[in-house]
Protein backbone atom coordinates (compact mmCIF):
# COMPACT_ATOMS: atom_id res chain seq x y z
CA UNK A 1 126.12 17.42 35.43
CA UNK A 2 127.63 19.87 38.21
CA UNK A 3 129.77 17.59 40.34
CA UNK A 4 128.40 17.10 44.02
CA UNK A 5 131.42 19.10 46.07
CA UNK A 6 130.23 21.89 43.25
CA UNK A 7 126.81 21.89 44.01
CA UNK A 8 127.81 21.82 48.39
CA UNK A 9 130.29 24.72 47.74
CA UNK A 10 127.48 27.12 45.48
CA UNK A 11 124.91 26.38 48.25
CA UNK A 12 127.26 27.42 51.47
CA UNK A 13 128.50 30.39 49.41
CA UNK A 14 125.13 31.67 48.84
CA UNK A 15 123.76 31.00 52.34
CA UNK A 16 127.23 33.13 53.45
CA UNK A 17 125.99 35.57 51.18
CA UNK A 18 122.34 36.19 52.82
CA UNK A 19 123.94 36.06 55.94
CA UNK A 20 126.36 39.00 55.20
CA UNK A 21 123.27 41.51 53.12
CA UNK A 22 123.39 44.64 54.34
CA UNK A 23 121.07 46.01 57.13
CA UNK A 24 118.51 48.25 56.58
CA UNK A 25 116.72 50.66 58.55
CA UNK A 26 113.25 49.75 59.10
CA UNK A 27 110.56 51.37 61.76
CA UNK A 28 109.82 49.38 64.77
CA UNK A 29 107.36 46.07 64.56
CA UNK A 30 103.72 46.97 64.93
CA UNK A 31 102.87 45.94 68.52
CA UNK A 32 101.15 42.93 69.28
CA UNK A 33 98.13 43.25 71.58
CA UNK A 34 98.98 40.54 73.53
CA UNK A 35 97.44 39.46 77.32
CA UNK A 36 98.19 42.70 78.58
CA UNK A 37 97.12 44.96 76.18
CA UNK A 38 93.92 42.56 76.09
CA UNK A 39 93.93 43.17 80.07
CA UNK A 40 93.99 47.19 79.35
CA UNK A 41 91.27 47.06 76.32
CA UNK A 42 88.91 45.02 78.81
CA UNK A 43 89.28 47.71 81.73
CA UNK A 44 86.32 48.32 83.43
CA UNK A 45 86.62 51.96 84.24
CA UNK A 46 87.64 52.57 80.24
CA UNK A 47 84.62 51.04 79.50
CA UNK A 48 82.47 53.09 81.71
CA UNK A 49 83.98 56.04 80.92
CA UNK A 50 83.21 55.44 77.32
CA UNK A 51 79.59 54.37 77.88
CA UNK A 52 78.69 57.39 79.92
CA UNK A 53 80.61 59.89 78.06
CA UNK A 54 82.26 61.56 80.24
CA UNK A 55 84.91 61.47 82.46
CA UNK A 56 84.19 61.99 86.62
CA UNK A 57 87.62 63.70 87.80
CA UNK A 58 87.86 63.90 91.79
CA UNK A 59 89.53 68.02 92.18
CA UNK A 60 90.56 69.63 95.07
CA UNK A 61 87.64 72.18 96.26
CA UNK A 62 89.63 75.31 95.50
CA UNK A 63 93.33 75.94 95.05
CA UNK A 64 94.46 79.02 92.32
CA UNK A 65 96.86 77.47 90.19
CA UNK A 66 95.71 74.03 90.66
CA UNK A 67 91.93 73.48 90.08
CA UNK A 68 89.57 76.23 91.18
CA UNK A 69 86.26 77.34 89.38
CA UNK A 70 86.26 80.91 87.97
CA UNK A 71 83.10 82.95 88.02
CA UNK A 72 81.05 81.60 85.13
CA UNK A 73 81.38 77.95 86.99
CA UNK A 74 84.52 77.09 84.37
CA UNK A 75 87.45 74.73 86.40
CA UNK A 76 90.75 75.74 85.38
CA UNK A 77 94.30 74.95 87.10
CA UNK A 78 97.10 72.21 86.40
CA UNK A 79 95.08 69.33 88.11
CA UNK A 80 92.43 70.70 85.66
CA UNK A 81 94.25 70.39 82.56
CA UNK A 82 95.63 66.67 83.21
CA UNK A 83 91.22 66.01 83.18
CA UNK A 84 91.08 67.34 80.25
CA UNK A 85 93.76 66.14 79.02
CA UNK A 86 92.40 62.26 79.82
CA UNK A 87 88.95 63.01 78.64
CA UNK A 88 90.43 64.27 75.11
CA UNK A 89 92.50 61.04 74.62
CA UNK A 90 89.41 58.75 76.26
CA UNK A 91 86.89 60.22 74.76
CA UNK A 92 88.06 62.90 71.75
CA UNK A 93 86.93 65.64 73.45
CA UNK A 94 88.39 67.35 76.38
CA UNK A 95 85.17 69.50 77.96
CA UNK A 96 83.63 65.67 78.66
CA UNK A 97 84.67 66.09 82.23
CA UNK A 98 82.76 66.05 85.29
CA UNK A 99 84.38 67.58 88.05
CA UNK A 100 83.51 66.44 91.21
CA UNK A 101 85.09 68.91 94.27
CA UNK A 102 86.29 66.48 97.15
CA UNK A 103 87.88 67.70 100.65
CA UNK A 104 91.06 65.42 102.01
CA UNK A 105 88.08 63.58 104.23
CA UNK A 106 86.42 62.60 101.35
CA UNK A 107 88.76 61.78 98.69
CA UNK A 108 89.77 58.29 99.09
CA UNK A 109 86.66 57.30 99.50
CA UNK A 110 84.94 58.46 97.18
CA UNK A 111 87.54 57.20 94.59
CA UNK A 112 87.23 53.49 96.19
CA UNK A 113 83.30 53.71 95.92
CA UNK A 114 83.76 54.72 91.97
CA UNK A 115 82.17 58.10 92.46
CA UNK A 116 84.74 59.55 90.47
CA UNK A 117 87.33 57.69 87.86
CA UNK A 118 90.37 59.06 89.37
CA UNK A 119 91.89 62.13 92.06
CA UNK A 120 93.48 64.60 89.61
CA UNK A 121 94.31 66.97 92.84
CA UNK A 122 96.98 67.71 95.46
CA UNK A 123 97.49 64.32 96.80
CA UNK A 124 100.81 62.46 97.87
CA UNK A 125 102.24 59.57 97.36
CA UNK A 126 102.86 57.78 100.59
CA UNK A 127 103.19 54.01 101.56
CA UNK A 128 100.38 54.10 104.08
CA UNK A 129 98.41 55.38 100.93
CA UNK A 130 99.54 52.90 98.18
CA UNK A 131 99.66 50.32 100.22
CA UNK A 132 96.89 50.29 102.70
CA UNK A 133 94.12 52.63 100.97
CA UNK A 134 93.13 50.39 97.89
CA UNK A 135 94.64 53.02 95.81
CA UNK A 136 97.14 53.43 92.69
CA UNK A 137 99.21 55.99 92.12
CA UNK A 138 99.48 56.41 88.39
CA UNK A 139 103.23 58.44 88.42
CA UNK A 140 104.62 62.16 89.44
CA UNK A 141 102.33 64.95 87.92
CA UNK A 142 104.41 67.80 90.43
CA UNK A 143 107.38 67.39 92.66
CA UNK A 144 106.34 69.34 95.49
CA UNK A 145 107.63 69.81 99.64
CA UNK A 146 106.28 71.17 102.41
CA UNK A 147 107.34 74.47 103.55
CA UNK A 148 105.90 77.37 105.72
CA UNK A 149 104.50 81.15 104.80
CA UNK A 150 105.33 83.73 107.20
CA UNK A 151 104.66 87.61 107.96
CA UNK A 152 107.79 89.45 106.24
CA UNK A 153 107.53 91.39 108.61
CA UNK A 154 108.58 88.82 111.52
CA UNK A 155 111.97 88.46 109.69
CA UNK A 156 112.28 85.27 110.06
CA UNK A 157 115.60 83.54 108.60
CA UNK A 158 114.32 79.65 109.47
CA UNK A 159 111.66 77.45 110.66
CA UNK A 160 114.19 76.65 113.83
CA UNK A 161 113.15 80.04 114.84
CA UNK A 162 109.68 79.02 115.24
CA UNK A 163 110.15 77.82 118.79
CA UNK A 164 106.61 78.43 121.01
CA UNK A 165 104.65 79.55 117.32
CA UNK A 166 101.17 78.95 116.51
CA UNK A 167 101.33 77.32 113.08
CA UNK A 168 98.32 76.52 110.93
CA UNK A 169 98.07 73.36 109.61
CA UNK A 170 94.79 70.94 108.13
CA UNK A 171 94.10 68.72 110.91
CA UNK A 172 94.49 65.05 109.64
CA UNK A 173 96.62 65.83 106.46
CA UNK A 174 100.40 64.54 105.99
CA UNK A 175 101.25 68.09 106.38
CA UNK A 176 100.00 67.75 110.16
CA UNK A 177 101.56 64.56 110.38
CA UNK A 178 105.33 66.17 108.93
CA UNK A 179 105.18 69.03 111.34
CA UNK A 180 104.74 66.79 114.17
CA UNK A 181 108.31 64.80 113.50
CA UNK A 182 110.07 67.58 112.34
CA UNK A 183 109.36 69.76 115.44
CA UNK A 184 109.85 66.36 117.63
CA UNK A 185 113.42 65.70 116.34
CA UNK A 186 114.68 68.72 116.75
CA UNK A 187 113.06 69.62 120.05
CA UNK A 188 111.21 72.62 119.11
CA UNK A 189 108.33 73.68 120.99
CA UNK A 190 105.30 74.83 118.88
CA UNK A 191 101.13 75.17 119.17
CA UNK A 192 99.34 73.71 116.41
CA UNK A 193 96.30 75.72 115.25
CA UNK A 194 94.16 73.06 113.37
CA UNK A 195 91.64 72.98 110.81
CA UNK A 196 89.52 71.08 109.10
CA UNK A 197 90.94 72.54 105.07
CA UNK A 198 93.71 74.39 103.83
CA UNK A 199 91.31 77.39 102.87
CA UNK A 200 90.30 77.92 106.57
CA UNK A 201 94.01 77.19 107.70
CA UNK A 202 94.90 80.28 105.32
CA UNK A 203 91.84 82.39 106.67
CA UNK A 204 92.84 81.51 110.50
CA UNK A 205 96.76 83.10 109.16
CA UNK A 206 95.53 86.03 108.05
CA UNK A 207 93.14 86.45 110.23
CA UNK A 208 96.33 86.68 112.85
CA UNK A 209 95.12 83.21 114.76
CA UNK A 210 98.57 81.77 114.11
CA UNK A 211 101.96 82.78 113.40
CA UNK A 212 102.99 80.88 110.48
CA UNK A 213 101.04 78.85 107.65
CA UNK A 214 102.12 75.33 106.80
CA UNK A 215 101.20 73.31 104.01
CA UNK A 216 103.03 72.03 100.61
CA UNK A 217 104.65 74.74 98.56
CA UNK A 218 102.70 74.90 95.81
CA UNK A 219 99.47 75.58 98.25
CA UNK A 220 101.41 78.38 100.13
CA UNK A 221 102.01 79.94 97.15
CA UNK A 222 98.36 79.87 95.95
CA UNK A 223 97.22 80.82 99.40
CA UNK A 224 99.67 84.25 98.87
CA UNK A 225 98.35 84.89 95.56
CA UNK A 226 95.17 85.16 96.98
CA UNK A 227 95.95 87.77 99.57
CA UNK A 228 95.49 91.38 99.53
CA UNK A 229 98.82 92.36 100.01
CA UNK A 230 101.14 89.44 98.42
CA UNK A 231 104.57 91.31 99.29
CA UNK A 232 103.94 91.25 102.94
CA UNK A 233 104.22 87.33 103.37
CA UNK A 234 107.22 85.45 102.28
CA UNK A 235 108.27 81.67 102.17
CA UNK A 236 110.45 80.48 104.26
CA UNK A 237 113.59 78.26 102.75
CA UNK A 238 113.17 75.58 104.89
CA UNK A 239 111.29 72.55 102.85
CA UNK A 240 111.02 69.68 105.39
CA UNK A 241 109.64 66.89 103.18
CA UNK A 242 109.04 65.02 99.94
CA UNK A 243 105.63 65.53 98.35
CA UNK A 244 105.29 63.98 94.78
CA UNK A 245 101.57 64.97 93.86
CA UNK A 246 100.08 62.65 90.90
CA UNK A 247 96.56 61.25 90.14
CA UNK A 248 95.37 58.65 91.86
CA UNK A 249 93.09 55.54 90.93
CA UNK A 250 91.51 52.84 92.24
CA UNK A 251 93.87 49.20 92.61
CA UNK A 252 92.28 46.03 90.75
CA UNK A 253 91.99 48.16 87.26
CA UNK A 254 95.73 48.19 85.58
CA UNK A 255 94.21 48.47 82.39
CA UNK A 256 92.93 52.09 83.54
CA UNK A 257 96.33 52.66 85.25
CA UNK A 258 97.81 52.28 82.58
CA UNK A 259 95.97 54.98 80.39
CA UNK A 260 95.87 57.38 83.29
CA UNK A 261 99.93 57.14 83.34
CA UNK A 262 100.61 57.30 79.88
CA UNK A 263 98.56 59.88 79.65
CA UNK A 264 100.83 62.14 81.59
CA UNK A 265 103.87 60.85 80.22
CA UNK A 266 102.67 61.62 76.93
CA UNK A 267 102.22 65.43 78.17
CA UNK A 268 106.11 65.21 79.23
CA UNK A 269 107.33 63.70 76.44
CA UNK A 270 106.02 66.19 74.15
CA UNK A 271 107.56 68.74 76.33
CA UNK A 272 111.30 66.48 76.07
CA UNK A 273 110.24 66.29 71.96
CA UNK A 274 109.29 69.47 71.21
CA UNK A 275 105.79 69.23 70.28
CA UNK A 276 103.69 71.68 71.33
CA UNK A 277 99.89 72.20 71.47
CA UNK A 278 100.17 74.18 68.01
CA UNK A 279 102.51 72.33 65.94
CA UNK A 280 101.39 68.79 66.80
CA UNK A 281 99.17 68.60 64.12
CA UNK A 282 102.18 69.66 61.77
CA UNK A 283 104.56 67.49 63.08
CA UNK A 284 102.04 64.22 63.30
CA UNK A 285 102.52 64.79 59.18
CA UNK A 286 105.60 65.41 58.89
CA UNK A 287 107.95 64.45 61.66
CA UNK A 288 110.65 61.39 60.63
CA UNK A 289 111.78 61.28 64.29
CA UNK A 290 110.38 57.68 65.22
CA UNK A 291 109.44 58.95 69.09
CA UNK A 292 107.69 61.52 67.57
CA UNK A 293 105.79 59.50 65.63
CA UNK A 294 105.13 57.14 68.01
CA UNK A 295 103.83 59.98 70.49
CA UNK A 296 101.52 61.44 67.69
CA UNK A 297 100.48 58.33 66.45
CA UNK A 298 101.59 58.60 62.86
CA UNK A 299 103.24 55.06 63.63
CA UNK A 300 100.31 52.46 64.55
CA UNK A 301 99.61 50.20 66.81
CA UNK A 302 100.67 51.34 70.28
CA UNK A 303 97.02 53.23 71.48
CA UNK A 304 95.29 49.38 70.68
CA UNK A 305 97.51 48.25 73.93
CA UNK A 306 95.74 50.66 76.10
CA UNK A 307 92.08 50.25 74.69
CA UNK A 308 92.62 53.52 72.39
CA UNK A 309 93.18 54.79 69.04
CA UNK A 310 96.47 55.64 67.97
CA UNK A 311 96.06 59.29 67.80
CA UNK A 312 95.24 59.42 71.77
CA UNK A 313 98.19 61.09 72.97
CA UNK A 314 97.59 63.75 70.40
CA UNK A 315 94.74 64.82 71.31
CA UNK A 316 95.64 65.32 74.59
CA UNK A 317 98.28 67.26 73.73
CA UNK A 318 96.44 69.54 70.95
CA UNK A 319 93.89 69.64 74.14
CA UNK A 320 95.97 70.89 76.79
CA UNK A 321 99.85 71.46 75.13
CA UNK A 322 103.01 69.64 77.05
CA UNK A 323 103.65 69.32 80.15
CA UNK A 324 105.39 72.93 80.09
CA UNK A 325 102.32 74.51 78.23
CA UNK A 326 100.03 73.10 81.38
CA UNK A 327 103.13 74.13 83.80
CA UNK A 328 103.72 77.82 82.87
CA UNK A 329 99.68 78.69 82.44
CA UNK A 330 98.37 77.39 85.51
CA UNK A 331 101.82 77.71 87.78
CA UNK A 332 104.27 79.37 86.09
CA UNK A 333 105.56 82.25 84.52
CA UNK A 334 102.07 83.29 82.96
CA UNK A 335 100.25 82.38 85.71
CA UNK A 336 99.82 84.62 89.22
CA UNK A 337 101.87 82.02 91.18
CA UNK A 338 104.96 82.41 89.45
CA UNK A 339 106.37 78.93 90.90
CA UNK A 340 109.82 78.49 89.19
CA UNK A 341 110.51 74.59 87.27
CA UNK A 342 112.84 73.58 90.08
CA UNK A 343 112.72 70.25 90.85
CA UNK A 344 109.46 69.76 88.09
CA UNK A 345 112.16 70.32 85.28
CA UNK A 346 112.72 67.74 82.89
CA UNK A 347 115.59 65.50 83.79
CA UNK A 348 117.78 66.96 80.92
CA UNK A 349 116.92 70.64 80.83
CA UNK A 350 119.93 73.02 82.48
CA UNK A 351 119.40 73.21 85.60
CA UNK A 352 118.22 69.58 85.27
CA UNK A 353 114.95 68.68 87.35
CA UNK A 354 113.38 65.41 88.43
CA UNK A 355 110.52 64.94 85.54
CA UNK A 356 111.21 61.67 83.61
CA UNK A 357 109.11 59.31 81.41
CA UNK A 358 109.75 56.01 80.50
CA UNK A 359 110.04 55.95 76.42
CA UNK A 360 107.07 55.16 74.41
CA UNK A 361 108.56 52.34 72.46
């Protein structure tokens, strides 16, 4: 018989001994869907979507680059691709869209009376709008600030030289609203040359009605690659406000938030990862790097907390590529606007930009 102090010491030693096993490396826990994921299954717009098979996407009427309709009645453009990128992880395929063309007037809405699942179009995010509109903005799709378009031929260094111009501008848009303070604080006289849309704003410039064209950036530049002579209008340097452009949904649905946001920052983080519309099927079977496999869904568990399968974020990406694919077709350097990353690089590329996504963890 082991004498008691014996049988005390063997037991402490070999609880000191579990205690002090090595650590091993082991993937992350399967997540839990918990209230909220339960919250973001039971999502009333992700149902409806589902049940009618397609997804209603709220696009700007016309803007190259962004979401205009070729000849044969196709959409195509950034705003575009972030559809069908959301109908491919919704629904598996990413031609279940309905687009549904909506002027500034109409857009809010329209979104509000559930005429269309979300704005995928150039839309800021502004307090008044978040706030006091009923709607959600689901994150930063493009970084964008308003600037003007003038004749090169007017040799015009800066807007400050504008004093006593006519400047086109969409009546009731924030880009009326930013000319007004910026002219006011710095005491500059100026005529404003309304319109009801950009596209008529663009025809009145040409056209000679006004001076200069004002609008965001990215809309300038798809108004000039729509002109007959491109070379004779230039952008000036001046940018005179902050325009972060991102889809839009209606508040009281987080559960649809949700998918609409990680949606997009799925499309970034495959750009930050490396995956690419071609090799995500390759690297869904082969990849070891856990955030990859989380992103492609070769680890499980993390699409049930938004309602989804886990190979959601794959499919958009196979759909549509990452965000760069979507960036340099549509806007970029393959693409007739030939906008450069700027500020709508990724946070760690050289020069670094602004785009950032929370990790998928």
């Amino acid at each position: 018989m082991k004498h008691p102090a014996l049988v005390l010491l063997l037991a402490l030693t070999a609880a000191g001994c579990e205690r002090k096993a090595p650590v091993t490396s082991a993937p992350d826990p399967v997540p839990v869907v918990d209230g909220a994921g339960a919250a973001t299954a039971a999502s009333r717009t992700l149902a409806a979507v589902k049940a009618r098979g397609a997804l209603r996407c709220g696009v700007y009427p016309g803007l190259a680059g962004f979401s205009l309709a070729d000849s044969s009645g196709q959409w195509r453009g950034f705003d575009v691709d972030f559809c069908r990128a959301l109908a491919a992880a919704v629904l598996g395929n990413p031609d279940r869209v309905t687009y549904v063309p909506l002027t500034n007037a109409a857009r809010f809405a329209a979104l509000k009376a559930g005429r269309v699942d979300l704005l995928s179009r150039n839309t800021s995010w502004t307090f008044s709008r978040d706030v006091g509109e009923g709607i959600d903005f689901a994150g930063v799709a493009y970084y964008d600030g308003q600037g003007f378009l003038a004749p090169r031929d007017l040799n015009l260094q800066s807007a400050s030289e504008l004093s006593g111009a006519k400047v086109c501008v969409q009546s009731g848009s924030t880009s009326e609203l930013n000319l007004r303070d910026w002219f006011r604080v710095r005491d500059i006289n100026w005529q404003p040359v309304l319109t009801p849309t950009l596209e008529r704003a663009r025809q009145d410039y040409e056209r000679g009605v006004c001076d200069v064209l004002s609008a965001d950036i990215s809309a300038l530049a798809s108004a000039r690659a729509t002109m007959a002579d491109q070379g004779a209008h230039v952008l000036l340097s001046d940018v005179i406000s902050k325009e972060p452009l991102g889809p839009a949904v209606r508040q009281g649905d987080p559960g649809w938030t949700d998918v609409v946001r990680w949606t997009l920052n799925a499309l970034i983080l495959a750009e930050e990862l490396g995956v690419t519309a071609d090799s995500a099927e390759q690297m869904r079977k082969e990849a070891t790097r856990p955030e990859v496999r989380r992103l492609l869904g070769a680890d499980t568990g993390y699409g049930a907390m938004l309602g989804l399968d886990d190979a959601w974020a794959y499919r958009a990406i196979t759909a549509v590529g990452a965000y760069n694919e979507v960036f340099d077709r549509n806007l970029g350097k393959d693409s007739a606007l030939k906008l450069e990353r700027g500020q709508n690089a990724l946070w760690n590329a050289r020069p670094a930009g602004l785009l950032y996504s929370p990790p998928l963890r």
